[in-house]
Protein backbone atom coordinates (compact mmCIF):
# COMPACT_ATOMS: atom_id res chain seq x y z
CA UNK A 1 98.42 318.89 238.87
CA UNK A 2 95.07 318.57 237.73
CA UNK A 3 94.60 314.75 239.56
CA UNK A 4 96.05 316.97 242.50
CA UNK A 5 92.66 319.13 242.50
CA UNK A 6 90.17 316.81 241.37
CA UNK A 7 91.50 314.71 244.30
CA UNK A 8 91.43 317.17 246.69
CA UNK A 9 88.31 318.92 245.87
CA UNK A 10 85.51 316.32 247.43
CA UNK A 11 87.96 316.71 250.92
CA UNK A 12 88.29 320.43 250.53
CA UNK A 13 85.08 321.41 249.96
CA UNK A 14 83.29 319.60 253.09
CA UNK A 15 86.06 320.79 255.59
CA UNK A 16 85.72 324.13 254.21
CA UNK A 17 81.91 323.93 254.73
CA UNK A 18 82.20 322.35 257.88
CA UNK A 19 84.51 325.36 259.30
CA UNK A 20 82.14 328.27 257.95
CA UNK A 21 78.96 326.67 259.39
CA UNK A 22 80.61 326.54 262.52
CA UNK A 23 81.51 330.11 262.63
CA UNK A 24 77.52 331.00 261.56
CA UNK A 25 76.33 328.41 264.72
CA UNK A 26 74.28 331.53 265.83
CA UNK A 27 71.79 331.61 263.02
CA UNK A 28 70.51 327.67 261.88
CA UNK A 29 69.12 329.31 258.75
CA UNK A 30 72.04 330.54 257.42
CA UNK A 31 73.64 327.50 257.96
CA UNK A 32 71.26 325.84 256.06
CA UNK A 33 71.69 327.36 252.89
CA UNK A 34 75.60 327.48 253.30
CA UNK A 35 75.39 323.46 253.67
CA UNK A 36 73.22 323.49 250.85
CA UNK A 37 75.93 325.47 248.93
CA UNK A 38 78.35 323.09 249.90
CA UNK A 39 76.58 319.93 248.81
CA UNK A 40 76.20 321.26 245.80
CA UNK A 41 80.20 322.12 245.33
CA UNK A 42 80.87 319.01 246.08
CA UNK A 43 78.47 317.65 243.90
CA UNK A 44 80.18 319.64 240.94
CA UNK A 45 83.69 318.58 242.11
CA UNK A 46 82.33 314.40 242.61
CA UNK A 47 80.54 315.31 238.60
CA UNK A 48 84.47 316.43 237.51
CA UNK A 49 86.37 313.15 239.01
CA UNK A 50 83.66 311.03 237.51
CA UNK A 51 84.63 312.75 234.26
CA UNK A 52 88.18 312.55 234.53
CA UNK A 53 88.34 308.43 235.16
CA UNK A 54 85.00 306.79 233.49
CA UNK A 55 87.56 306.44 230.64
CA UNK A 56 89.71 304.06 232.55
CA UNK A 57 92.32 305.95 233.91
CA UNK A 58 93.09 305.95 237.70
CA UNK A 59 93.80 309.41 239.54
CA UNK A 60 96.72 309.13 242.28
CA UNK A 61 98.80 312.13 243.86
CA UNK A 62 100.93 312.32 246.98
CA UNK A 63 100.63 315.06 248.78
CA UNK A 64 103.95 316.60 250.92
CA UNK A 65 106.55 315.50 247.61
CA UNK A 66 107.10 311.77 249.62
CA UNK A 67 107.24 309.01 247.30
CA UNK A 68 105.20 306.31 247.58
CA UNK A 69 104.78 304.63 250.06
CA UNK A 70 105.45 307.18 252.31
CA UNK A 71 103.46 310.02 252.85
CA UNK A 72 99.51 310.11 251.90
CA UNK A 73 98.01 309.04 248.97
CA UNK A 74 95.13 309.60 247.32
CA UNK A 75 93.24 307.34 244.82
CA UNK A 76 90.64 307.34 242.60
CA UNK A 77 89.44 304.64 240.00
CA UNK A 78 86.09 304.31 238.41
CA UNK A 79 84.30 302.65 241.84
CA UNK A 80 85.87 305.42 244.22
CA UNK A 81 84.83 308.05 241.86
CA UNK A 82 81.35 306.37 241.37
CA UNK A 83 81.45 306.35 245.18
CA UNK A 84 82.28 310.09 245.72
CA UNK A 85 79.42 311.09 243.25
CA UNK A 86 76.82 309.01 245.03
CA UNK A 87 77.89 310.18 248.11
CA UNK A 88 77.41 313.52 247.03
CA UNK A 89 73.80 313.14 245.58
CA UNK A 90 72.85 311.89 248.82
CA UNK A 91 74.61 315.20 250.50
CA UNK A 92 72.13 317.53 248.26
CA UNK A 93 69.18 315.31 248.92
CA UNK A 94 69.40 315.32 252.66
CA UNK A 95 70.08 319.13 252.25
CA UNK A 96 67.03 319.91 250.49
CA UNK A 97 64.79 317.44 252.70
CA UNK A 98 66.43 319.88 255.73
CA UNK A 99 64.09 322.63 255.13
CA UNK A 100 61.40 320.56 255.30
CA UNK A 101 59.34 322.36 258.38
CA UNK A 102 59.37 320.07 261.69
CA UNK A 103 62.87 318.84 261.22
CA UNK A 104 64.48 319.39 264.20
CA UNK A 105 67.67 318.04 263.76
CA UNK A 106 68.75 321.03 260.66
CA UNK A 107 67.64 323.19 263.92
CA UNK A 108 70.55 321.91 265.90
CA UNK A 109 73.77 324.29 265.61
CA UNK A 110 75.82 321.74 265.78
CA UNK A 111 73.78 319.80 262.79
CA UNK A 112 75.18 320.70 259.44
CA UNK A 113 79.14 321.16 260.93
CA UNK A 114 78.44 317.27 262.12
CA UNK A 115 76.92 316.56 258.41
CA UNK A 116 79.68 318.22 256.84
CA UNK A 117 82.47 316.07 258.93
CA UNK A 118 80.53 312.65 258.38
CA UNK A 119 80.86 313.51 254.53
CA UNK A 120 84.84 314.26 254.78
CA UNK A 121 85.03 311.05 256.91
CA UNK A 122 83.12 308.93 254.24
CA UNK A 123 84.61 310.93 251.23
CA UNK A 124 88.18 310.37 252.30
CA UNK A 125 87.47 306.61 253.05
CA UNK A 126 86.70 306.16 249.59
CA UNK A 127 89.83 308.19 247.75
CA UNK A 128 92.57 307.15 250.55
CA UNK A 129 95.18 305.11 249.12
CA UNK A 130 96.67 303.84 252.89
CA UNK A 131 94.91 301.08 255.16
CA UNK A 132 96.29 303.53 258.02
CA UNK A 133 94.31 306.62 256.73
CA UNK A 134 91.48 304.65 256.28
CA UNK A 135 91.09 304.07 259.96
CA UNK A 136 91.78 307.66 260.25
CA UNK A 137 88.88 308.55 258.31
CA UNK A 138 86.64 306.09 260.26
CA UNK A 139 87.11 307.60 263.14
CA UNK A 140 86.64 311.21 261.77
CA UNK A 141 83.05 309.21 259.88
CA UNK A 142 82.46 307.56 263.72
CA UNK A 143 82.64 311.11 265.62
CA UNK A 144 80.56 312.90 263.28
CA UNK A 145 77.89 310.01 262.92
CA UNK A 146 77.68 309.67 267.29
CA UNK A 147 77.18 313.25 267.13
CA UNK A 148 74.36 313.36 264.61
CA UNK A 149 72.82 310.46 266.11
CA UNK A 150 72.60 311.92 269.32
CA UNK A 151 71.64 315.74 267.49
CA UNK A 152 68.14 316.32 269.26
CA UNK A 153 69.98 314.71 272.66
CA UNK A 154 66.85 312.78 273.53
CA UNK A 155 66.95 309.64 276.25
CA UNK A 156 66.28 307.04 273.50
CA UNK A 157 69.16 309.08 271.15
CA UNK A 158 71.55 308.99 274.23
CA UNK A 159 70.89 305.58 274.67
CA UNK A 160 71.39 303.89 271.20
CA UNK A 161 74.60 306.51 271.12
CA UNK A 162 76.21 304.86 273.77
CA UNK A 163 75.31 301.18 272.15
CA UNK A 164 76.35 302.72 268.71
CA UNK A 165 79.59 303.98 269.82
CA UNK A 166 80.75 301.09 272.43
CA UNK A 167 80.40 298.50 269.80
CA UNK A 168 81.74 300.48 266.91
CA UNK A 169 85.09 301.19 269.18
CA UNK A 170 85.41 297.59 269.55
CA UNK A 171 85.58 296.67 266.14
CA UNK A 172 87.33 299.86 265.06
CA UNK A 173 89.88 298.49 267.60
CA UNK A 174 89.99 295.23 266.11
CA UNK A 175 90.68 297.38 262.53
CA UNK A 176 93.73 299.35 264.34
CA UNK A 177 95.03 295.65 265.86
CA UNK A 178 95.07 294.27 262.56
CA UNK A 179 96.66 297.52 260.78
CA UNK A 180 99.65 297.03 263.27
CA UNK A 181 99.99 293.60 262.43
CA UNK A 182 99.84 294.07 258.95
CA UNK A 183 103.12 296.39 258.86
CA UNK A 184 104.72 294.43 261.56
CA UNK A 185 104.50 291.94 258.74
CA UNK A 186 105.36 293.84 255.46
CA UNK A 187 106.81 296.94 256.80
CA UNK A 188 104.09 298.88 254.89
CA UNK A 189 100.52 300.32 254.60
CA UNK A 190 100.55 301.86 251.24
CA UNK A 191 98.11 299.64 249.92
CA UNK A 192 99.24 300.07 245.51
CA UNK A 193 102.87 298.97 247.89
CA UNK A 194 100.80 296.06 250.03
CA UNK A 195 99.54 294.41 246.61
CA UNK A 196 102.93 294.26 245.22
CA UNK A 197 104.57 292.83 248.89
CA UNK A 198 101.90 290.36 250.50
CA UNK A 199 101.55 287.76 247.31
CA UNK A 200 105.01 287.91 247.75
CA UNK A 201 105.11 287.18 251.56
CA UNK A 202 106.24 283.92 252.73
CA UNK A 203 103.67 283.51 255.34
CA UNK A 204 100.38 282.51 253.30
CA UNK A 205 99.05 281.45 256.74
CA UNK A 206 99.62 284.44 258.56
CA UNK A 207 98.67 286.84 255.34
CA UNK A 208 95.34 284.85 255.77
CA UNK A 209 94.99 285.85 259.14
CA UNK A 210 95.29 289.13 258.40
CA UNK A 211 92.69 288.45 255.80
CA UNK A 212 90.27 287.33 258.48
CA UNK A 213 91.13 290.53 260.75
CA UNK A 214 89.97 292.96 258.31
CA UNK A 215 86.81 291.37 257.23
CA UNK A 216 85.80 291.07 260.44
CA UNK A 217 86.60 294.58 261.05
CA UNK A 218 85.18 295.77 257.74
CA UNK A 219 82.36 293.50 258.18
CA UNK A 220 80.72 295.32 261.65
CA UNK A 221 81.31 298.35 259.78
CA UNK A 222 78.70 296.62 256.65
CA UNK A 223 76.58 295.17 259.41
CA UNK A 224 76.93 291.96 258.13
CA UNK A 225 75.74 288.29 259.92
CA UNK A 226 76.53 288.56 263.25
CA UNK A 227 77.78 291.35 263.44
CA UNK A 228 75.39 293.77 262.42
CA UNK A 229 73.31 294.38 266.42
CA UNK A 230 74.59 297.87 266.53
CA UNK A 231 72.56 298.99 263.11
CA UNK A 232 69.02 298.23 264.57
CA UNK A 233 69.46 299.08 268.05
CA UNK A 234 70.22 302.28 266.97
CA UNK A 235 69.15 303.60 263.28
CA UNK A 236 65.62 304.21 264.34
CA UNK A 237 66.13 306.45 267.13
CA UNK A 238 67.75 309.30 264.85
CA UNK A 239 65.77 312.10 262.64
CA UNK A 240 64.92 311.83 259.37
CA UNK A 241 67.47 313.64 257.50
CA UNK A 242 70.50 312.03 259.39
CA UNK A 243 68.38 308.17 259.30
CA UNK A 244 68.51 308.31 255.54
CA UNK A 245 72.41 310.17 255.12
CA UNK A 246 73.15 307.11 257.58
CA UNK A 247 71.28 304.66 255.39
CA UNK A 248 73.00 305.68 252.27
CA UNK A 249 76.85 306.05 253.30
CA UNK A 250 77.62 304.39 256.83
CA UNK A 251 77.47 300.46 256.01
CA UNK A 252 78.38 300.99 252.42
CA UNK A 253 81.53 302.59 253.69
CA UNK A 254 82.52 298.93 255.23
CA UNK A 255 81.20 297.56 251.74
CA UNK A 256 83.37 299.62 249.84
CA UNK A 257 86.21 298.87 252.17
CA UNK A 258 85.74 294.81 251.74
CA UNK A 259 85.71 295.49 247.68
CA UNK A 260 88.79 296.87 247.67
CA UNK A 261 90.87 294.84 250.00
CA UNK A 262 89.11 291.68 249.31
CA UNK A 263 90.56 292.76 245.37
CA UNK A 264 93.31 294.32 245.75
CA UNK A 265 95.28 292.99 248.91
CA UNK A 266 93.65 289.69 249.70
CA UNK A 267 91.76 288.42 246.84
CA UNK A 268 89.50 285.65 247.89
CA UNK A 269 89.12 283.06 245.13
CA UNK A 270 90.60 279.89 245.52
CA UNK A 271 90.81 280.45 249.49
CA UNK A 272 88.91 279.73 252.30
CA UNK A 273 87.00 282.47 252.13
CA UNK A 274 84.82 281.93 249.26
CA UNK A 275 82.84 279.14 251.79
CA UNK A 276 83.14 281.45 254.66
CA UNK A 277 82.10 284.63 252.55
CA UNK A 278 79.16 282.67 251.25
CA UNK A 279 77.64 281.59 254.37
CA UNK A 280 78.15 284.93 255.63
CA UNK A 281 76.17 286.70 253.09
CA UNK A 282 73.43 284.01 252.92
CA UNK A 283 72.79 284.52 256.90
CA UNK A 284 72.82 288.41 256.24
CA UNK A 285 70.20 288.45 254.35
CA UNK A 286 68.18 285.70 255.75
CA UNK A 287 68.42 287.31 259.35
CA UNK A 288 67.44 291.11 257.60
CA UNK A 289 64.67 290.39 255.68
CA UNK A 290 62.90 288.20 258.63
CA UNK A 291 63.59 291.02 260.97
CA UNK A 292 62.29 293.53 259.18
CA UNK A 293 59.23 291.02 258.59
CA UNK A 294 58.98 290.39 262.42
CA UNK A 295 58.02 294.24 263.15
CA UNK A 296 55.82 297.09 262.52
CA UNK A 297 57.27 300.45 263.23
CA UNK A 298 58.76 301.79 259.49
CA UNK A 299 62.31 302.59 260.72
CA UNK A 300 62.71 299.46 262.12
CA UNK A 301 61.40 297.37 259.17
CA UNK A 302 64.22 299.33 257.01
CA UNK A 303 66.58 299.07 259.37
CA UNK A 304 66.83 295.80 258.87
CA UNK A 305 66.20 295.83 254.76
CA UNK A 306 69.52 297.67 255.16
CA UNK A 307 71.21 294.50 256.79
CA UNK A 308 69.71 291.93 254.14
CA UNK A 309 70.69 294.17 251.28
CA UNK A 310 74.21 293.82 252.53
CA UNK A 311 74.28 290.35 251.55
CA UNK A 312 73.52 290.62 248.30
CA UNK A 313 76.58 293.00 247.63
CA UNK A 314 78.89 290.51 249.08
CA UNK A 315 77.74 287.66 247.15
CA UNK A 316 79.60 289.55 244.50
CA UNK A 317 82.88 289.00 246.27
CA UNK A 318 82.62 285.67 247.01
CA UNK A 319 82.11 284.67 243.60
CA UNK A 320 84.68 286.94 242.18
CA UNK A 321 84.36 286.67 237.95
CA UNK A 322 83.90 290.36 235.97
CA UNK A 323 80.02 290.39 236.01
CA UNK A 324 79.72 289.25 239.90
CA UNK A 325 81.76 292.06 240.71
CA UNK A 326 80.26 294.25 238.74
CA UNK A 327 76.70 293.73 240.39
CA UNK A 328 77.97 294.18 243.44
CA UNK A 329 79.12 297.64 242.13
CA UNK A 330 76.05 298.61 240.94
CA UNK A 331 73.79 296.90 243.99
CA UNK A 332 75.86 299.54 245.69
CA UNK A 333 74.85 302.33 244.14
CA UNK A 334 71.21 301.19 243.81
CA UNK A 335 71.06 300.30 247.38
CA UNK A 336 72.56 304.00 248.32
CA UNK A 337 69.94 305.53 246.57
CA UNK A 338 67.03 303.40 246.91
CA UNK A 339 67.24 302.93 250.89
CA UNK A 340 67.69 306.66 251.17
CA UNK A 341 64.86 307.43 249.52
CA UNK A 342 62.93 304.94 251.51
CA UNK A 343 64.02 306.71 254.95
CA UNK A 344 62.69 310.29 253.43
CA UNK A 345 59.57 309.12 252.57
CA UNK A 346 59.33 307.11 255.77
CA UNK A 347 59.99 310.59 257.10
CA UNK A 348 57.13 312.00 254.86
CA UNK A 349 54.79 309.04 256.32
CA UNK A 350 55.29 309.94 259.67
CA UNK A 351 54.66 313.55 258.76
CA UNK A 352 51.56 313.06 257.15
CA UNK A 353 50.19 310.14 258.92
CA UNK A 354 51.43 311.59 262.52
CA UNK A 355 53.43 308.42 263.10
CA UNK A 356 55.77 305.61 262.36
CA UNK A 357 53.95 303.17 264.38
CA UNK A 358 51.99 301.08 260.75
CA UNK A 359 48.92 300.19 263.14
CA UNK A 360 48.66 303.71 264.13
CA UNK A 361 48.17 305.35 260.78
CA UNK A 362 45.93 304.73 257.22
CA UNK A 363 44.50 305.81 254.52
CA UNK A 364 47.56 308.00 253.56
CA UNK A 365 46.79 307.21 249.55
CA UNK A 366 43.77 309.54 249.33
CA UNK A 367 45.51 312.05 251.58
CA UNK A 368 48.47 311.92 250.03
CA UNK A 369 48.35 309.85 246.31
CA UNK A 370 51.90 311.50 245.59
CA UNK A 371 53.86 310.06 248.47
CA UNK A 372 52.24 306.68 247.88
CA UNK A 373 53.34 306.55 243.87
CA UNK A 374 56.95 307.97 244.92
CA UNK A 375 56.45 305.18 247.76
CA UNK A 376 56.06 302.54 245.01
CA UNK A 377 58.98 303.26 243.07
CA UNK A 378 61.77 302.16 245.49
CA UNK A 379 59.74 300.06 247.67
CA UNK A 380 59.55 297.68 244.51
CA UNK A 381 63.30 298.33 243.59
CA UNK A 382 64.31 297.36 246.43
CA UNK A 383 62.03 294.07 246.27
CA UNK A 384 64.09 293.72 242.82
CA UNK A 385 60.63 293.96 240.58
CA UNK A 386 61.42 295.34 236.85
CA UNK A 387 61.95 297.50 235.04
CA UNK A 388 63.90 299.25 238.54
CA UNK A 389 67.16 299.75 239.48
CA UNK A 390 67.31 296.86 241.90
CA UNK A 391 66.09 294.14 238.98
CA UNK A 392 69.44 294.57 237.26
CA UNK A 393 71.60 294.87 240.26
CA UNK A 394 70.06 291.43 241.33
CA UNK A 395 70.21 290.20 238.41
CA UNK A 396 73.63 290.61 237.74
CA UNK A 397 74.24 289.37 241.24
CA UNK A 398 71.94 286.14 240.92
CA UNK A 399 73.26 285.08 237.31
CA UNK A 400 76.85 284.27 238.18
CA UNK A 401 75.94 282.46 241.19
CA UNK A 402 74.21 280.34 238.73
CA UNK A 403 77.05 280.27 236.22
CA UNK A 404 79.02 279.37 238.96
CA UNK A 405 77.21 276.53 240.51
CA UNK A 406 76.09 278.23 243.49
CA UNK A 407 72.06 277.50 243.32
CA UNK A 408 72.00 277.47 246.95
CA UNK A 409 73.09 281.10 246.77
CA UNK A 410 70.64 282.03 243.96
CA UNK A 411 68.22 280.01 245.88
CA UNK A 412 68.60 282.19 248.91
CA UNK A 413 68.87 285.61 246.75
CA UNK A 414 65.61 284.72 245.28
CA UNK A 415 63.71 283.67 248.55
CA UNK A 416 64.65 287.00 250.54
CA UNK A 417 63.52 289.23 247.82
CA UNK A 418 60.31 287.60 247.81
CA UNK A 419 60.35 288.44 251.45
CA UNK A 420 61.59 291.90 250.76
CA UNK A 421 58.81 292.48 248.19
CA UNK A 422 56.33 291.08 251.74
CA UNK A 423 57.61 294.21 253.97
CA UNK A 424 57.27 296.94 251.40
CA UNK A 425 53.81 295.64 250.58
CA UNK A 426 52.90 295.19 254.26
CA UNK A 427 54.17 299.31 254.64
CA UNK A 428 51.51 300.04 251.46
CA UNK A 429 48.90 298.14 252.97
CA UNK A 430 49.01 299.66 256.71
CA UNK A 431 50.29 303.54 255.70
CA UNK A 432 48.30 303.74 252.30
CA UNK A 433 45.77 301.27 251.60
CA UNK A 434 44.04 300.49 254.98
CA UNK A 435 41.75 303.32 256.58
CA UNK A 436 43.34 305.67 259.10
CA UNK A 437 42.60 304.37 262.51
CA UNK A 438 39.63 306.65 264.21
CA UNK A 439 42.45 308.13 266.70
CA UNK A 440 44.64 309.24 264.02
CA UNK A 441 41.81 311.18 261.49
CA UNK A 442 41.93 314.44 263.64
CA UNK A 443 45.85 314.82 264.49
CA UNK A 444 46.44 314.41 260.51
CA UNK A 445 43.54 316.41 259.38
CA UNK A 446 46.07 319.30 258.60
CA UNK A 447 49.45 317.72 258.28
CA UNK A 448 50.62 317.43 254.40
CA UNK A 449 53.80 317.06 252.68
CA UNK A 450 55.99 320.10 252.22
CA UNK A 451 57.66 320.91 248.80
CA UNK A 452 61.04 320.45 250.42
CA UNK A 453 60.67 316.72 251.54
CA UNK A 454 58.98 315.91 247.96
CA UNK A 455 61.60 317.32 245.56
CA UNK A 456 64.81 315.11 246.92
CA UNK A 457 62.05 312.32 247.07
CA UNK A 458 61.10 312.41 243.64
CA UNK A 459 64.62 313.54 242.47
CA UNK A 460 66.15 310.40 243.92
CA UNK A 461 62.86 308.09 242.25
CA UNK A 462 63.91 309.29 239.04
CA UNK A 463 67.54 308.51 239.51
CA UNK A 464 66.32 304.69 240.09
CA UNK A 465 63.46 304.91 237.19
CA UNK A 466 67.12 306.01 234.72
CA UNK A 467 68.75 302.81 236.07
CA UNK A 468 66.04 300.64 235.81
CA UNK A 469 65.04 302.10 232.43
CA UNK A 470 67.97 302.50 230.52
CA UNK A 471 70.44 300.48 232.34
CA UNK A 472 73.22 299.64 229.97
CA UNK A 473 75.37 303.48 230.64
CA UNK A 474 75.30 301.84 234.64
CA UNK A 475 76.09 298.20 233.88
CA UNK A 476 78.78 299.38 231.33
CA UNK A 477 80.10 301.34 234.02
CA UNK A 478 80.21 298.92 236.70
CA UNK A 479 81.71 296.52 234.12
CA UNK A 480 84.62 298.85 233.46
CA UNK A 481 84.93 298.89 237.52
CA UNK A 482 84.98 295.45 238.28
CA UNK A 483 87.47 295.06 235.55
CA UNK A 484 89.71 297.22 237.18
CA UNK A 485 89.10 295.32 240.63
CA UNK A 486 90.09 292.46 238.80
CA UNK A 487 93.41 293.72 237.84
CA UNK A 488 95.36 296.11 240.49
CA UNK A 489 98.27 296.00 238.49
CA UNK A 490 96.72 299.40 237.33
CA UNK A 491 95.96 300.92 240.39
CA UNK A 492 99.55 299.60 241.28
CA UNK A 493 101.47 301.54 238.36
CA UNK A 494 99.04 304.68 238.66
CA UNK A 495 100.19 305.41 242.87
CA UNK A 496 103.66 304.50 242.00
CA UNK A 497 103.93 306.83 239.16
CA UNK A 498 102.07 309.75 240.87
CA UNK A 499 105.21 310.99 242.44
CA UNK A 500 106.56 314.01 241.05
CA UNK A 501 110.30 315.67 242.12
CA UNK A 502 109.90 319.68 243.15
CA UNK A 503 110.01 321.37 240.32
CA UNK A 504 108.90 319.18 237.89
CA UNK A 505 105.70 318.74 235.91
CA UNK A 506 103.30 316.06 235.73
């Protein structure tokens, strides 16, 4: 009973949210702080699950008394619940930043209902224990995340909607295709069930297949190499507050999707897709870091960071061994926070400075010396500079490709973080260092910072300072994780046992 709640809580608590700031659309203030009151529920209820499985143990209940694997299932091990907790922190930060004066998306009545639904999209991704209700919960994430794109209902919105939508229906087509294959050929969609059935199968070719479906599926929704056009033709068109909640959640969702398929359904070493995952990754990042090199306008430059970063986190499936997998957990939930961050104080920048155009705005350090330190701190994790988060998550990314024999990987890891470390120090130099241009000096004369973009800002710098201070609680953690990637037979035993008979007790 009590995996029942703590399972049902972080999908509860956003639909409930979503319904009461509907019924409040009148006043945009009020549904402020109810979202805020939300976020922070859910926060509590994402602290609880974390508690109840960083010992090991896996959370599974089925709801409706069907046994598995009928009925739906929910599932929670140590990455879900690490995901549901992340996900949450992001929901408060965004939140917060809402307040922030000139915002006009938290102005929108039809803002924090959308917010709410893109978080009970993302949320159930992450705890659903069928490949069926994972599509469902894409397209509850893909509704929500058209509508907050499009928020403010501006040409260029309306336009990068339509791209962002036509191409995501495509692929979430190609998803749906490959679900119906999948239980045309096992008769199932459970997926504790679809571990035990497809090693099992007597079609390795066509289980391979299937294999190839869903990573190209899951792989548009991670914007990885080539399939990641619809992320920067239309990221930089949205408002602050939904740019960085889109950041944070939307790819990883696909990321999170490939680590636990790619583990527990179709696990890739000794395949074909170790080559094919590798030169996937390596083009991800190549092709992200030298777009975000190529331009100039902040939202674009992350935009791109976001596709490069991808990379990195599926070098960790390729490879496959305990402490690969385990840096790909943790790049995760650097990456989450990190780019975030990076979107809110690009926010901040455009604020202050009056734009997001880098040759259009200066001298933002003596106007602002705050922004530019909280700047510094994940603009160099991200680059993968120590003592930061993103030093260990690369490191424990880059150190089994070289235990492994894959220098060209390392190689490649290596050279785009040196280019990533180039684009956060070209942002410093234009937005901080360099004087403001003569045209800019009386639009930002008056323009500073409010309190309410700063405190998510510096809340979510000294989340990556912890990691990159005292990282051994986080690697531990991701450790434990990978380990139980490594070995479904856990997850397995924990959905099969979670059916109870009517009127008996857990």
């Amino acid at each position: 009973m009590t995996s029942s709640w703590l399972l049902t809580l972080p999908i509860g608590i956003p639909l409930f949210t979503l319904a009461v700031c509907a019924l409040c659309w009148r006043s945009t203030a009020l549904q402020r702080w109810i979202n805020l009151a939300g976020s922070l529920a859910l926060l509590a209820a994402a602290v609880a699950l974390v508690g109840a499985t960083r010992g090991g143990e896996i959370l599974a209940t089925q709801f409706g008394h069907w046994a598995p694997p009928f009925g739906i299932t929910f599932v929670a091990d140590m990455l879900a619940a690490a995901m549901v907790l992340i996900t949450a922190i992001m929901a408060v930060a965004v939140s917060v930043y809402g307040f922030a004066p000139g915002e006009s998306g938290p102005r929108h009545a039809f803002y924090h209902p959308l917010l709410q639904g893109l978080l009970l999209g993302v949320i159930g991704a992450f705890l659903t224990g069928d490949i069926f209700n994972m599509y469902v919960w894409f397209e509850i994430m893909l509704i929500s995340s058209f509508g907050l794109l499009a928020v403010d209902a501006t040409r260029e919105q309306l336009d990068a909607g339509v791209k962002y939508v036509a191409l995501n229906l495509i692929m979430t087509t190609v998803f749906l295709i490959a679900i119906g294959f999948l239980y045309g050929a096992t008769g199932t969609l459970n997926m504790a069930d679809l571990a035990r059935v497809l090693p099992e199968h007597g079609n390795p070719g066509l289980v391979m297949t299937l294999a190839v479906m869903f990573l190209i599926a899951f792989g548009s929704k991670a914007a990885l190499f080539p399939l990641f056009f619809w992320l920067p033709a239309s990221y930089h068109t949205a408002n602050t507050p939904v740019l960085a909640i889109f950041a944070a959640l939307l790819t990883k969702v696909g990321v999170y999707a490939i680590l636990r398929c790619f583990t527990l359904l179709f696990p890739v070493e000794g395949t074909f897709l170790v080559p094919v995952i590798g030169v996937i990754a390596a083009l991800t990042m190549v092709t992200g870091v030298l777009g975000a090199a190529a331009h100039f306008d902040i939202r674009r430059i992350l935009s791109f960071h976001i596709i490069s970063q991808i990379g990195y986190m599926l070098v960790g499936v390729m490879i496959a061994t305990p402490l690969a997998l385990a840096g790909a957990v943790l790049y995760v939930i650097h990456h989450i926070i990190v780019k975030a961050n990076l979107f809110l104080i690009g926010g901040a920048i455009a604020r202050v400075g009056g734009s997001y155009d880098l040759k259009r705005i200066g001298g933002l350090q003596r106007k602002a010396p705050l922004l530019a330190l909280l700047f510094a701190v994940p603009a160099l994790s991200l680059a993968g500079l120590p003592p930061l988060s993103g030093f260990w998550a690369k490191f424990l990314v880059i150190k089994p490709s070289l235990d492994t024999g894959q220098v060209a990987m390392a190689v490649v890891a290596l050279a785009v973080g040196v280019l990533t470390l180039f684009s956060m120090v070209k942002i410093w130099n234009e937005a901080f260092w360099k004087p403001a241009p003569d045209a800019a000096l009386a639009q930002t004369a008056e323009r500073r910072v409010a309190g309410a973009m700063l405190l998510p800002i510096a809340a979510l710098a000294l989340i990556t300072l912890t990691i990159g201070l005292y990282p051994e609680p986080f690697v531990t953690y991701a450790e434990l994780a990978a380990d139980q990637l490594l070995h479904p037979a856990t997850y397995v035993e924990a959905v099969t046992s979670a059916y109870v008979l009517p009127g008996e007790t857990p």
